[in-house]
C-alpha atoms as a PDB file:
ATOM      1  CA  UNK A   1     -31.835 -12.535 -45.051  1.00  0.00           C
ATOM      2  CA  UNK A   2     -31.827 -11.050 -48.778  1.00  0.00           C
ATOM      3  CA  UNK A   3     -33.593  -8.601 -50.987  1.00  0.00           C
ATOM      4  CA  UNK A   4     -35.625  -5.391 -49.133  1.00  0.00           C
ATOM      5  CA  UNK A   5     -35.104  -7.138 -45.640  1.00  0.00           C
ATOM      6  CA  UNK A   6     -31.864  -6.760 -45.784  1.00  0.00           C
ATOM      7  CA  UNK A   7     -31.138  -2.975 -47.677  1.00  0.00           C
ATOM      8  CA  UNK A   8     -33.308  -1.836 -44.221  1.00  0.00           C
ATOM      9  CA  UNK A   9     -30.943  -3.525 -41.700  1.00  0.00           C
ATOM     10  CA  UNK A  10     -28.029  -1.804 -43.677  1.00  0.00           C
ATOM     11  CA  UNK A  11     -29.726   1.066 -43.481  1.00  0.00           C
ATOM     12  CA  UNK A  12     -30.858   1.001 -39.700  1.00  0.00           C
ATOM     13  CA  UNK A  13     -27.224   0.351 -39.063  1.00  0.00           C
ATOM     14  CA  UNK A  14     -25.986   2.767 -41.089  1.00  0.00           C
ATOM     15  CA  UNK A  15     -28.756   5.642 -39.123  1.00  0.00           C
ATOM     16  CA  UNK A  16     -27.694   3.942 -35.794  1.00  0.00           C
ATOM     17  CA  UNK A  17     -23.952   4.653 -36.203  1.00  0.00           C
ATOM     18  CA  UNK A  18     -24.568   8.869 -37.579  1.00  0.00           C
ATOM     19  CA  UNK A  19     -26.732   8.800 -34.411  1.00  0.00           C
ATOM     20  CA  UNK A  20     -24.244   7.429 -32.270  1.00  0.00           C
ATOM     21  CA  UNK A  21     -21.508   9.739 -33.725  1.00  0.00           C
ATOM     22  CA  UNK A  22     -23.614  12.727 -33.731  1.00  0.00           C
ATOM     23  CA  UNK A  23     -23.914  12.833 -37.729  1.00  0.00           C
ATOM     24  CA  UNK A  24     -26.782  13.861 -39.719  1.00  0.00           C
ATOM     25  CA  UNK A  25     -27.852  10.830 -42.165  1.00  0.00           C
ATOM     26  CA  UNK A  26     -27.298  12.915 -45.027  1.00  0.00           C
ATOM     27  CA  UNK A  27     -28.519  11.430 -48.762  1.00  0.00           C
ATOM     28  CA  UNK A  28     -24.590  11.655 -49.860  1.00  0.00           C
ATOM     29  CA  UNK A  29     -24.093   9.022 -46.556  1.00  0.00           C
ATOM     30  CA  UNK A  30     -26.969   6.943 -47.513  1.00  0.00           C
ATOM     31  CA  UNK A  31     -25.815   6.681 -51.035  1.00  0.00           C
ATOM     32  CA  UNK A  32     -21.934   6.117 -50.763  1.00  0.00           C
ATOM     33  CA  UNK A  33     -22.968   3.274 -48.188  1.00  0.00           C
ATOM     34  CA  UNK A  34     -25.704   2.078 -50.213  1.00  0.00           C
ATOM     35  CA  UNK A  35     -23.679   1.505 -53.667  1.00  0.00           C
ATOM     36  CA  UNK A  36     -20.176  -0.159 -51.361  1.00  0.00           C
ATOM     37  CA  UNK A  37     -23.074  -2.245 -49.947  1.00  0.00           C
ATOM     38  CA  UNK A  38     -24.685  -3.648 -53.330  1.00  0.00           C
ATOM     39  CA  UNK A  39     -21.103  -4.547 -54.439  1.00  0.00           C
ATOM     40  CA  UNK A  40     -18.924  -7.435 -54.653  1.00  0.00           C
ATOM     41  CA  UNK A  41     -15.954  -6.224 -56.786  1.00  0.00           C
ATOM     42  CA  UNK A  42     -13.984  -4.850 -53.854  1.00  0.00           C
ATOM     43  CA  UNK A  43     -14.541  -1.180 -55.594  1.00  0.00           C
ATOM     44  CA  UNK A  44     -11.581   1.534 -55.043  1.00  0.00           C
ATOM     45  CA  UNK A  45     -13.239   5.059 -53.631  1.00  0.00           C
ATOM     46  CA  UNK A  46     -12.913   6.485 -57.287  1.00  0.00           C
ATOM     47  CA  UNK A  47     -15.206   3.514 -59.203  1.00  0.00           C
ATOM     48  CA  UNK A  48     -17.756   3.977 -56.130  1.00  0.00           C
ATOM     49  CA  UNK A  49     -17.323   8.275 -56.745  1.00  0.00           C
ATOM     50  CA  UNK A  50     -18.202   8.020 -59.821  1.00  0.00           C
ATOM     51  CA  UNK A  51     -21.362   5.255 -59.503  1.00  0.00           C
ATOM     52  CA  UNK A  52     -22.365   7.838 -56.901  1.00  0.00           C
ATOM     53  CA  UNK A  53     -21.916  11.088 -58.896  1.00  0.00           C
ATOM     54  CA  UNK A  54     -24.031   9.489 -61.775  1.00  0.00           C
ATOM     55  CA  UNK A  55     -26.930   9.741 -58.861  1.00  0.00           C
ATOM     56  CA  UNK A  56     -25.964  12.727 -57.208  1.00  0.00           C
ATOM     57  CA  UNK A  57     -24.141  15.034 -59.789  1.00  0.00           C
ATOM     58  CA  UNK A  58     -22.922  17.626 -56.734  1.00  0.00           C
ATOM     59  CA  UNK A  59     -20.961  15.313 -55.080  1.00  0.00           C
ATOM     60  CA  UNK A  60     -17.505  15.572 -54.266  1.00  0.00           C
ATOM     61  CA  UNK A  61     -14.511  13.154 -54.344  1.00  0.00           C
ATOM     62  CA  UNK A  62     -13.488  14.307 -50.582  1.00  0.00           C
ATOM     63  CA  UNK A  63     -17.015  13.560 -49.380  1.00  0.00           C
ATOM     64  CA  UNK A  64     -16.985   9.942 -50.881  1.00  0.00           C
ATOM     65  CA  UNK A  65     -13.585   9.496 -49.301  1.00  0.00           C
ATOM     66  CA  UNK A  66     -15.069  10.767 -45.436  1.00  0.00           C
ATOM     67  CA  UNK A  67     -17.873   8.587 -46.325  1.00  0.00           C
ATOM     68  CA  UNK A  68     -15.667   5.530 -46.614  1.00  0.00           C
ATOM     69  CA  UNK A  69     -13.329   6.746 -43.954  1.00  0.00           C
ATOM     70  CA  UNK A  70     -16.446   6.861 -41.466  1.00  0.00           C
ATOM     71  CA  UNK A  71     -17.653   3.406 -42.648  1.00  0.00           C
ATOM     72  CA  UNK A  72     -14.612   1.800 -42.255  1.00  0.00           C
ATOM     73  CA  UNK A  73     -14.042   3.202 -38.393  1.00  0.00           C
ATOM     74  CA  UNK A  74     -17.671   2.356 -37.565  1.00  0.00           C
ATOM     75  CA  UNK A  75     -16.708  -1.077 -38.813  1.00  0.00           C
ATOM     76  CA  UNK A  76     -19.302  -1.074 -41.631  1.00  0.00           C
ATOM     77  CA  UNK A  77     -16.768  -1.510 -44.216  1.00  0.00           C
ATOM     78  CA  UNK A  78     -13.405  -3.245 -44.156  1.00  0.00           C
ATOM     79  CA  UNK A  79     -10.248  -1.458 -46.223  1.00  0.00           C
ATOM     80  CA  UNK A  80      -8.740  -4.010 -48.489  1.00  0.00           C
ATOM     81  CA  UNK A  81      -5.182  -3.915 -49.605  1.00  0.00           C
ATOM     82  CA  UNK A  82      -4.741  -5.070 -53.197  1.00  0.00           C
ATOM     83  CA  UNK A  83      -1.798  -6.324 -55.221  1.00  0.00           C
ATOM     84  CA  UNK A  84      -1.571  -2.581 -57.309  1.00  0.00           C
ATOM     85  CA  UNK A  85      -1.141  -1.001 -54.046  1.00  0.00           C
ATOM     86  CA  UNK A  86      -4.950   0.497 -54.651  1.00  0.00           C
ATOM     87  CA  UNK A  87      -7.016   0.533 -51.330  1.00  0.00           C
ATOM     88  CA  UNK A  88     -10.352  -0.991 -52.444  1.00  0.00           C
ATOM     89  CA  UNK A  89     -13.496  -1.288 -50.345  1.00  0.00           C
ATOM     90  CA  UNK A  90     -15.110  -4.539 -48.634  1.00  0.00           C
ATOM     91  CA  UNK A  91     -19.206  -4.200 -46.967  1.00  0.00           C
ATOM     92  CA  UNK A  92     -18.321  -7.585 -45.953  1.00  0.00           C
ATOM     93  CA  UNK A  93     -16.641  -6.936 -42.175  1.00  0.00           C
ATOM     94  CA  UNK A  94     -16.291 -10.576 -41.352  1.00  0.00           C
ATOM     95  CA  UNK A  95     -13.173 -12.089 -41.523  1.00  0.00           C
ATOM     96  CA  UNK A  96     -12.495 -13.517 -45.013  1.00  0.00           C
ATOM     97  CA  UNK A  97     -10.185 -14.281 -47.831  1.00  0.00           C
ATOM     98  CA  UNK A  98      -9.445 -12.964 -51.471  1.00  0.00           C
ATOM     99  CA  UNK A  99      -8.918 -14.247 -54.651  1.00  0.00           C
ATOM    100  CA  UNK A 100      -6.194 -11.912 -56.585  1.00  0.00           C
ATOM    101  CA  UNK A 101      -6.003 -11.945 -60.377  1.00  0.00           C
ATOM    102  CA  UNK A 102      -2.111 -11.277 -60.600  1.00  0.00           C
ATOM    103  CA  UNK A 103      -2.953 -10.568 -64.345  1.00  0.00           C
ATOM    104  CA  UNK A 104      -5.593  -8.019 -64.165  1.00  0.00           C
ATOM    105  CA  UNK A 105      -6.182  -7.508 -60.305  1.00  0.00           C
ATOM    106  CA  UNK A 106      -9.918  -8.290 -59.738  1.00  0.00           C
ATOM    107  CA  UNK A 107     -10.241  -9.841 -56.223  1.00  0.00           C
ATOM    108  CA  UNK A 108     -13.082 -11.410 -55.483  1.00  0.00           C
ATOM    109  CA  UNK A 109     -14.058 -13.119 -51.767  1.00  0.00           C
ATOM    110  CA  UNK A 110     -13.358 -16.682 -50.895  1.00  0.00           C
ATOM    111  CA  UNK A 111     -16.232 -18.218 -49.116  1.00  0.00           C
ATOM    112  CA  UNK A 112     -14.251 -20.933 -48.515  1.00  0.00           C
ATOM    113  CA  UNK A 113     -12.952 -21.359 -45.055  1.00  0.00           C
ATOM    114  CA  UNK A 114      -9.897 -22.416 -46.181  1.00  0.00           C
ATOM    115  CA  UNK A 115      -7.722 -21.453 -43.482  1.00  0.00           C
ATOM    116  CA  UNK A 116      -9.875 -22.222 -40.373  1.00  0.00           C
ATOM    117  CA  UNK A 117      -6.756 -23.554 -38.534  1.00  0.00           C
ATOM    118  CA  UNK A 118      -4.170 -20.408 -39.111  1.00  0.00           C
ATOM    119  CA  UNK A 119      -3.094 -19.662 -35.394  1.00  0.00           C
ATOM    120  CA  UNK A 120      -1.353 -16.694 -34.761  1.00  0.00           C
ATOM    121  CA  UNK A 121       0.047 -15.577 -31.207  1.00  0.00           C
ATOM    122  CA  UNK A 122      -1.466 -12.685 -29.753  1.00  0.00           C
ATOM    123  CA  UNK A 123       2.039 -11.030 -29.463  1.00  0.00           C
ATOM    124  CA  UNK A 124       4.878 -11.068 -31.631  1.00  0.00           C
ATOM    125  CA  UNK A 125       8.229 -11.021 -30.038  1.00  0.00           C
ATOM    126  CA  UNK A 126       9.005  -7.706 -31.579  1.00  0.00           C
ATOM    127  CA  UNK A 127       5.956  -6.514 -29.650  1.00  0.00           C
ATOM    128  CA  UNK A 128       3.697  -6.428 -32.754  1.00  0.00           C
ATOM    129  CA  UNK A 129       0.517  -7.102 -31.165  1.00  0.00           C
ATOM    130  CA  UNK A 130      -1.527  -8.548 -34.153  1.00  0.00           C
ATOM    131  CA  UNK A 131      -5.503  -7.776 -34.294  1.00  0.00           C
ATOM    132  CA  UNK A 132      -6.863  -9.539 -37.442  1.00  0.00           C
ATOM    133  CA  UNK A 133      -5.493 -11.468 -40.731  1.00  0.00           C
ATOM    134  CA  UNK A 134      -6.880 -11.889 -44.028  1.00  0.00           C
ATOM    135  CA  UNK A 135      -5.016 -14.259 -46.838  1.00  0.00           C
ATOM    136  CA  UNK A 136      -4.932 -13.459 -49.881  1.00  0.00           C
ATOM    137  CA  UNK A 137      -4.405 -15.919 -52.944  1.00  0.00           C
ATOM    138  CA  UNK A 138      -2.917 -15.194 -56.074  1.00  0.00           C
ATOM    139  CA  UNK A 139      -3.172 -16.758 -59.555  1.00  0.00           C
ATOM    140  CA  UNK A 140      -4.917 -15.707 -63.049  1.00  0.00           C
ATOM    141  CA  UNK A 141      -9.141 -15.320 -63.086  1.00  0.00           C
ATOM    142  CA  UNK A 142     -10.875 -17.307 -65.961  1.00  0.00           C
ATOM    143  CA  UNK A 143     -11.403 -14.007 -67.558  1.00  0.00           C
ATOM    144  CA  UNK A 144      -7.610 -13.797 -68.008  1.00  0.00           C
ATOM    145  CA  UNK A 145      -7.167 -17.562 -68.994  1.00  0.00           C
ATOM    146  CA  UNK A 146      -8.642 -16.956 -72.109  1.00  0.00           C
ATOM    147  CA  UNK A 147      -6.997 -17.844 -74.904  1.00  0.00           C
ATOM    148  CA  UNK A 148      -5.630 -14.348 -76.416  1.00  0.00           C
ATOM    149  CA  UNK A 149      -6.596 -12.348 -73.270  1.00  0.00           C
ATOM    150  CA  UNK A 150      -4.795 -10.413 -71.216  1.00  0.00           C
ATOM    151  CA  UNK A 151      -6.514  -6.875 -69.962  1.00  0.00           C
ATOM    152  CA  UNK A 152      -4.455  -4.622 -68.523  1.00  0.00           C
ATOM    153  CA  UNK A 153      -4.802  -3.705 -64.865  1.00  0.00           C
ATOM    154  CA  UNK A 154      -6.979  -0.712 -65.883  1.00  0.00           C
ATOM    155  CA  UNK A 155      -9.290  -3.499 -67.136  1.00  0.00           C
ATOM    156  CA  UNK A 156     -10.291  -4.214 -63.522  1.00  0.00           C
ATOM    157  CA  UNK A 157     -13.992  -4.048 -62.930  1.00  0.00           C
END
């Protein structure tokens, strides 16, 4: 499923789930989940504040982060840890894996399923009881490889 077909199942589940939690689908909801949605740079909640604000000049940093907050625990959007200790945003909930740029940081998914036969227990000895993985590989984008570049992390799109 692609193009319009797919922006209205988005946006079914995303009136669903304010239903379910008693939350008005407000147009600052809409448009915070609509712009993570559309993207595939793993944005942090600043870059996606300020595609929103461009759209919706009133809005506020703290309601882009509740946004995000409620997306994530309604399992609509996935956190993602990155190597600059930035917490960037995934719309993509499935389990996958990440490219890292160790040079400028972009992380991009793997579609590969490169690690299809990583078992781990459901308990830890220590009593860490662990409920998902993601693996996360690290080397230098093209970008980066080029001869005389090297962007800074501040760079990262």
């Amino acid at each position: 499923m692609d193009g319009p077909s797919r922006s209205a199942t988005r946006a079914d589940t995303l009136a669903q789930e304010c239903r379910r939690r008693g939350l008005a689908l407000t147009v600052q909801r809409r448009a915070v989940h609509d712009e993570l949605a559309t993207r595939k740079d793993h944005p942090t909640a600043d870059r996606i504040y300020e595609a929103v604000r461009a759209r919706l000049p009133g809005l506020s940093r703290t309601t882009v982060y509740r946004v995000l907050d409620m997306l994530v625990e309604a399992g609509l959007a996935r956190r993602v840890p990155s190597a600059d200790s930035v917490v960037r945003f995934d719309p993509v909930t499935e389990r996958h894996h990440h490219l890292v740029c160790e040079s400028c940081g972009r992380l991009e998914d793997l579609e590969d399923r490169v690690v299809p036969s990583l078992k781990i227990p459901a308990a830890r000895p220590s009593g860490f009881k662990v409920r998902s993985y993601s693996v996360s590989f690290m080397g230098v984008c093209s970008g980066c490889r080029k001869p005389g570049r090297r962007p800074a992390r501040s760079e990262v799109t």
